[in-house]
N, C-alpha and C. Protein backbone atom coordinates (compact mmCIF):
# COMPACT_ATOMS: atom_id res chain seq x y z
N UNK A 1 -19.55 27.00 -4.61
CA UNK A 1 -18.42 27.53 -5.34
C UNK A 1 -18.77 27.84 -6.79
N UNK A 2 -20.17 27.44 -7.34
CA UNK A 2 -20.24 28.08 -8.61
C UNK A 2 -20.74 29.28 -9.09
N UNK A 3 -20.09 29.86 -10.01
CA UNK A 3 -20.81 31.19 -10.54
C UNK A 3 -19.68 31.72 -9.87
N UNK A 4 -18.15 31.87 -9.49
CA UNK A 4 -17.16 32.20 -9.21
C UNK A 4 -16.24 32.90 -10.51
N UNK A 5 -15.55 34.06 -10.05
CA UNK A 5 -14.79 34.03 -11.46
C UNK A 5 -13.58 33.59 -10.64
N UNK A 6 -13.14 32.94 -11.70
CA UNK A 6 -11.54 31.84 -11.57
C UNK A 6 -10.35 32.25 -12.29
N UNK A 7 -9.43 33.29 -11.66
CA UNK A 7 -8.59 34.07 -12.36
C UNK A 7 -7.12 32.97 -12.06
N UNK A 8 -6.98 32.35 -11.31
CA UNK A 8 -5.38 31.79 -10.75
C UNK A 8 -5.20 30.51 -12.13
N UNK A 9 -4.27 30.17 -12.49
CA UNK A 9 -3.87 29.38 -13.69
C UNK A 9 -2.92 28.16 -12.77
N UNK A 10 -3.46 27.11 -13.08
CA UNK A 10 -2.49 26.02 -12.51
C UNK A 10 -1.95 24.93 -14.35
N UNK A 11 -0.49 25.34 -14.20
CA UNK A 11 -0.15 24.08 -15.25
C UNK A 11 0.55 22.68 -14.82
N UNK A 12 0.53 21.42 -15.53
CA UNK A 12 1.10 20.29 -15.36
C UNK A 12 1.86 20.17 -16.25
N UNK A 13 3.07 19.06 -16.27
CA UNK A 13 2.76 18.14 -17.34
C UNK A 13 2.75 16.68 -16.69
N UNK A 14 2.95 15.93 -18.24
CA UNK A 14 2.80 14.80 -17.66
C UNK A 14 3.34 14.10 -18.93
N UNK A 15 3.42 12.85 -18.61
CA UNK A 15 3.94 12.18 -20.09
C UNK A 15 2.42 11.71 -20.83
N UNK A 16 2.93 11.01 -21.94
CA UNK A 16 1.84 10.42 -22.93
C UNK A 16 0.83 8.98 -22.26
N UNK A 17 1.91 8.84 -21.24
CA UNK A 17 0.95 7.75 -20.32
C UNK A 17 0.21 8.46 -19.29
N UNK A 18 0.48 9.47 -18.92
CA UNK A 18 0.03 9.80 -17.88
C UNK A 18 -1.17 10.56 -18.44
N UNK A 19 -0.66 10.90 -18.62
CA UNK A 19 -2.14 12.20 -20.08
C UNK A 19 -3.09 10.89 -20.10
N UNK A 20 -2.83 9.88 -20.37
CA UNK A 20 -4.12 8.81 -21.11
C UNK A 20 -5.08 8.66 -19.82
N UNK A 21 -3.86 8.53 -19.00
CA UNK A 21 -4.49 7.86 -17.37
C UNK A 21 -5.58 8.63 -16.47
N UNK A 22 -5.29 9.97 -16.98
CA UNK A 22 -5.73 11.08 -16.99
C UNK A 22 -7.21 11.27 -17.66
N UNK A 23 -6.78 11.19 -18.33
CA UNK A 23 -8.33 11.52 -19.45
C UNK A 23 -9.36 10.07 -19.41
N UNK A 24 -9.00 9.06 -19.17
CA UNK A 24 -9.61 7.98 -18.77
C UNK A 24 -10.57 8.23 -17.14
N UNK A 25 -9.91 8.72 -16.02
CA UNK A 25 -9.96 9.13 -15.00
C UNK A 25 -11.21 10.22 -14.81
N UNK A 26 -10.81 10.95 -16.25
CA UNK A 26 -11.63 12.18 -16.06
C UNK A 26 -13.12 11.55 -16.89
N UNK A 27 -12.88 10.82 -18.04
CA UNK A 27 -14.43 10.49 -18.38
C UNK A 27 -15.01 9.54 -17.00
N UNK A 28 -14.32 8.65 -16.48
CA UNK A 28 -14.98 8.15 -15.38
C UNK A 28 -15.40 8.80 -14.26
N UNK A 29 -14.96 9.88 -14.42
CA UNK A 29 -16.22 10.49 -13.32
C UNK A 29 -17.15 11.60 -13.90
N UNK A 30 -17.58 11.36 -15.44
CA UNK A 30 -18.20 12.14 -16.01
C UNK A 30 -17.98 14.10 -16.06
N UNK A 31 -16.33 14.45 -16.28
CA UNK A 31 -16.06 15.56 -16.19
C UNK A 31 -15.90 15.71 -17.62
N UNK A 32 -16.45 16.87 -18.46
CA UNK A 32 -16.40 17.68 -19.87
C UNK A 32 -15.21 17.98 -19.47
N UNK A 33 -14.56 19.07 -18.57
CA UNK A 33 -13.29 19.46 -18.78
C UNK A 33 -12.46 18.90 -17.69
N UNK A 34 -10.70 19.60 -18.37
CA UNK A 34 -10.00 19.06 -17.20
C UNK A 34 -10.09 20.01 -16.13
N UNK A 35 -10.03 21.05 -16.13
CA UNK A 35 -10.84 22.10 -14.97
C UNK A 35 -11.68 21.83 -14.12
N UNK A 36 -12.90 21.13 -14.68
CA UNK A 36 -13.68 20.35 -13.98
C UNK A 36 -13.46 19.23 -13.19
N UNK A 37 -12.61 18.50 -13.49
CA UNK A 37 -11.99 17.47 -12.92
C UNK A 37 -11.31 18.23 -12.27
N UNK A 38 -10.32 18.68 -12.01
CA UNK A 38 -9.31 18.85 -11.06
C UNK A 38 -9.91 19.60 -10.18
N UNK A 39 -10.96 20.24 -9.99
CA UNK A 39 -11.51 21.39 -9.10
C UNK A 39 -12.46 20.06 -8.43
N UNK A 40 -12.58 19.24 -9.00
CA UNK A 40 -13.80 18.12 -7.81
C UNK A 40 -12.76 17.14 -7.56
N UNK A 41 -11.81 16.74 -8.00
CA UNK A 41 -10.90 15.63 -7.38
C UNK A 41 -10.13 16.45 -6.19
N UNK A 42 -9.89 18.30 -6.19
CA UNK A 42 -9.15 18.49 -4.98
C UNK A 42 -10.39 19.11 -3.91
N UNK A 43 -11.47 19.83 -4.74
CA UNK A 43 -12.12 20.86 -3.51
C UNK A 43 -13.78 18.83 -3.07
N UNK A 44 -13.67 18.40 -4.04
CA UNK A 44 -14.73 17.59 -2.86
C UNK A 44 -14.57 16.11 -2.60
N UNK A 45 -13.11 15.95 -2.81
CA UNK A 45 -12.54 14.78 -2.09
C UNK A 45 -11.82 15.04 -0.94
N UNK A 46 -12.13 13.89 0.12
CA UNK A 46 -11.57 14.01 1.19
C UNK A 46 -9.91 13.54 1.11
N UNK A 47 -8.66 13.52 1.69
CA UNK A 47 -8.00 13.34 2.09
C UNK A 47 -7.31 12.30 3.24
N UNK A 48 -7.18 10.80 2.66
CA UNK A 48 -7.20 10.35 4.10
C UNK A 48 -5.86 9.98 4.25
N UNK A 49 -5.21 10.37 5.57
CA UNK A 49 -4.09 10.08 5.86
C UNK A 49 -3.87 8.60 6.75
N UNK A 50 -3.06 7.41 6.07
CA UNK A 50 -3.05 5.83 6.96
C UNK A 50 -1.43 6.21 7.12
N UNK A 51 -1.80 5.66 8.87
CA UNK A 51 -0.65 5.49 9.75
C UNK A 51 -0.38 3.74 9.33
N UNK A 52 1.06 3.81 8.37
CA UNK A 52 1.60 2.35 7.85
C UNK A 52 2.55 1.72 9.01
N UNK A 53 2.96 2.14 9.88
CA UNK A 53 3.65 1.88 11.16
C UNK A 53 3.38 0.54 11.54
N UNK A 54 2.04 0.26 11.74
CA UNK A 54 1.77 -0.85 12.45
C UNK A 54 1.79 -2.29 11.82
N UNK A 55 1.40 -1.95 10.14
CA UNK A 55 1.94 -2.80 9.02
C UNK A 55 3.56 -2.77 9.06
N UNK A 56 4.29 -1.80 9.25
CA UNK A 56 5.41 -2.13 9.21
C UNK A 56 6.15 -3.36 9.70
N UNK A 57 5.51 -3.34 11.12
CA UNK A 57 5.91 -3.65 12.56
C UNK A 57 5.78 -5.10 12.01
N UNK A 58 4.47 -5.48 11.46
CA UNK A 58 3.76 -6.95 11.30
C UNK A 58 4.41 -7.36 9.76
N UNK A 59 4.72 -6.68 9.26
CA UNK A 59 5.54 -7.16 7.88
C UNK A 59 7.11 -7.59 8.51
N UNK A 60 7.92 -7.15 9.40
CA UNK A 60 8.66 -7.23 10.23
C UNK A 60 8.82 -9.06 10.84
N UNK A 61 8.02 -8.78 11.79
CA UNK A 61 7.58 -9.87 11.99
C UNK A 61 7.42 -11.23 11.50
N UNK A 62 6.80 -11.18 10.73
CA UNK A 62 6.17 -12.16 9.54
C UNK A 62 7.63 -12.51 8.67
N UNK A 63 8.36 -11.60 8.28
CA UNK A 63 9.39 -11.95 7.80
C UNK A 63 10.24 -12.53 8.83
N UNK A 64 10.41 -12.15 9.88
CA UNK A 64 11.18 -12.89 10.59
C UNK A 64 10.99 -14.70 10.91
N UNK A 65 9.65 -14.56 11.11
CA UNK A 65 8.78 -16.30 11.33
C UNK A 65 9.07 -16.62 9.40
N UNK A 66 8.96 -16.36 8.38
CA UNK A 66 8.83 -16.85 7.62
C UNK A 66 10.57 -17.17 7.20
N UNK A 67 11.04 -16.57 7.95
CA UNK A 67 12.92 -16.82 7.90
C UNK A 67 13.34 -17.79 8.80
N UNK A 68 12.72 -17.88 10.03
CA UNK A 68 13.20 -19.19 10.84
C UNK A 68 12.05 -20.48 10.62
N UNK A 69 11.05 -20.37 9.82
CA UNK A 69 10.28 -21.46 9.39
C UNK A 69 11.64 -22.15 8.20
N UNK A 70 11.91 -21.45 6.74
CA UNK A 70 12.79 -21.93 6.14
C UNK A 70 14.08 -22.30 6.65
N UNK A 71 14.88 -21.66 7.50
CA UNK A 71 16.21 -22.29 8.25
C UNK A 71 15.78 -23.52 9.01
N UNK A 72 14.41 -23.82 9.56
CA UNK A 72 13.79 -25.39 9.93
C UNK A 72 13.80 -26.24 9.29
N UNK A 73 13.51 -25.38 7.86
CA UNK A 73 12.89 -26.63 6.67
C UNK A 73 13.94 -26.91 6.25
N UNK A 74 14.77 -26.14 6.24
CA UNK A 74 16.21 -26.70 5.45
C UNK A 74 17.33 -27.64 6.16
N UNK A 75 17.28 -27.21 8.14
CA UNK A 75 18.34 -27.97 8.79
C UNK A 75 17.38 -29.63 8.73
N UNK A 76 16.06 -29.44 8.82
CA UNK A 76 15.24 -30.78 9.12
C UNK A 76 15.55 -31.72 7.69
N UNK A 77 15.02 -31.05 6.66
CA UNK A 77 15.78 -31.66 5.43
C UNK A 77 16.68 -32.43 5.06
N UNK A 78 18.21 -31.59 5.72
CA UNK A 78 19.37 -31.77 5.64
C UNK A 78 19.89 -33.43 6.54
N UNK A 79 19.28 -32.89 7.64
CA UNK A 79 19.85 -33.59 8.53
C UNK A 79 18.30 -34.80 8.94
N UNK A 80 17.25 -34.96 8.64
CA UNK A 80 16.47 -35.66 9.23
C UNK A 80 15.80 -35.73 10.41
N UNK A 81 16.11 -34.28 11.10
CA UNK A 81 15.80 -33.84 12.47
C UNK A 81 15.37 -32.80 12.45
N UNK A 82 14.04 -32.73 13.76
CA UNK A 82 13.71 -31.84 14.03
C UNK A 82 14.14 -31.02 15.87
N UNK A 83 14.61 -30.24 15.81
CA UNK A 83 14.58 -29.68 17.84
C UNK A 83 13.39 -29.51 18.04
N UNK A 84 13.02 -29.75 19.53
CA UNK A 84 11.98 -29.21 20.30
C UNK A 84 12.44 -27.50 20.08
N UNK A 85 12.98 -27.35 20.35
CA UNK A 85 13.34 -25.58 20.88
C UNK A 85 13.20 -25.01 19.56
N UNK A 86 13.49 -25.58 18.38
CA UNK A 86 13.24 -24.71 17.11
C UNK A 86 11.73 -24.43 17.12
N UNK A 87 10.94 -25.65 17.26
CA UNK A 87 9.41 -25.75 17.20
C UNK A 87 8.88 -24.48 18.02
N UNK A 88 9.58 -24.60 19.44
CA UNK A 88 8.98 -23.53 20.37
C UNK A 88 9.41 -22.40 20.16
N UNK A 89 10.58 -21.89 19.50
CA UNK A 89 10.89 -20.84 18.88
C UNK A 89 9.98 -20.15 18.07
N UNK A 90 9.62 -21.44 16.59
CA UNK A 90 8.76 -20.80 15.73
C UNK A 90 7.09 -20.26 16.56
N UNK A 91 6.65 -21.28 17.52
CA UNK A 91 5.63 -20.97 18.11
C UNK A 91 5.74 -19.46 18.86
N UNK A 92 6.01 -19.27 19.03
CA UNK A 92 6.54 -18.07 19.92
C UNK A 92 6.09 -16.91 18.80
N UNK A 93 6.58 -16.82 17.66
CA UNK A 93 6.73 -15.98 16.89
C UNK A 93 5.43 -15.95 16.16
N UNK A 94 4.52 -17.28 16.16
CA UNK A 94 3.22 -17.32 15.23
C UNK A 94 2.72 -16.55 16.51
N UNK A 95 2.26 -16.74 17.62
CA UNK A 95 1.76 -15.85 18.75
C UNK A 95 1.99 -14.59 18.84
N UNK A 96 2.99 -13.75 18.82
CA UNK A 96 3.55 -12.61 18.38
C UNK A 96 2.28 -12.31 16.94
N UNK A 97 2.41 -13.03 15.93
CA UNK A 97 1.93 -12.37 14.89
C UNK A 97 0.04 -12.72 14.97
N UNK A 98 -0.32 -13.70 15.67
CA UNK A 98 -1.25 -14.03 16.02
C UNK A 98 -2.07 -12.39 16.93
N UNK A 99 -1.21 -11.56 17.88
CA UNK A 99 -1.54 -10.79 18.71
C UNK A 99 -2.24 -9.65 17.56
C-alpha cells in the first residue's frame, strides 16, 4: 500500500482525554503521524470477534450458586441449622458450574 496517493479525508474528534490516550497509543507503536497510526491500527490489525454468550450463561449461574450459598449462610446463622436438601441443592449447582 505504499507510494499510494491518498485523496479521501477522515475527521474525529475527541475530548482532551481522549486526544492524550491517543497520542500516548500512537508513540507506543512508534507512529510520526496520526495518519500513520490510523492506517496500521485499521489496514494491519486483525479484527477479532468473541462470542460472550457462553460467559453469560456461566456468570448466570455462578450468581445463582453464589445467591443460594448466602440464603444458607444466613438461615444456618440465624437459626443454628443446616438441611440436607439445601447442601444437595447447592451441590447440584457447583456441578452445573463445574461442567
Amino acid at each position: 500500500m505504499a507510494n499510494r496517493f491518498r485523496n479521501e479525508r477522515i475527521e474525529i474528534k475527541l475530548t482532551k482525554e481522549e486526544k492524550e490516550v491517543f497520542e500516548k497509543k500512537m508513540k507506543l507503536a512508534n507512529c510520526k503521524t496520526m495518519s500513520h497510526f490510523l492506517r496500521k491500527c485499521v489496514l494491519e490489525k486483525e479484527i477479532y470477534v468473541v462470542d460472550l454468550e457462553p460467559f453469560r450463561n456461566l456468570q448466570w449461574l455462578l450468581s445463582n450458586a453464589t445467591n443460594n450459598i448466602n440464603q444458607i449462610a444466613k438461615a444456618t446463622n440465624t437459626t443454628g441449622v443446616i438441611y440436607k436438601n439445601e447442601i444437595e441443592s447447592m451441590n447440584k449447582q457447583i456441578e452445573k458450574l463445574s461442567k
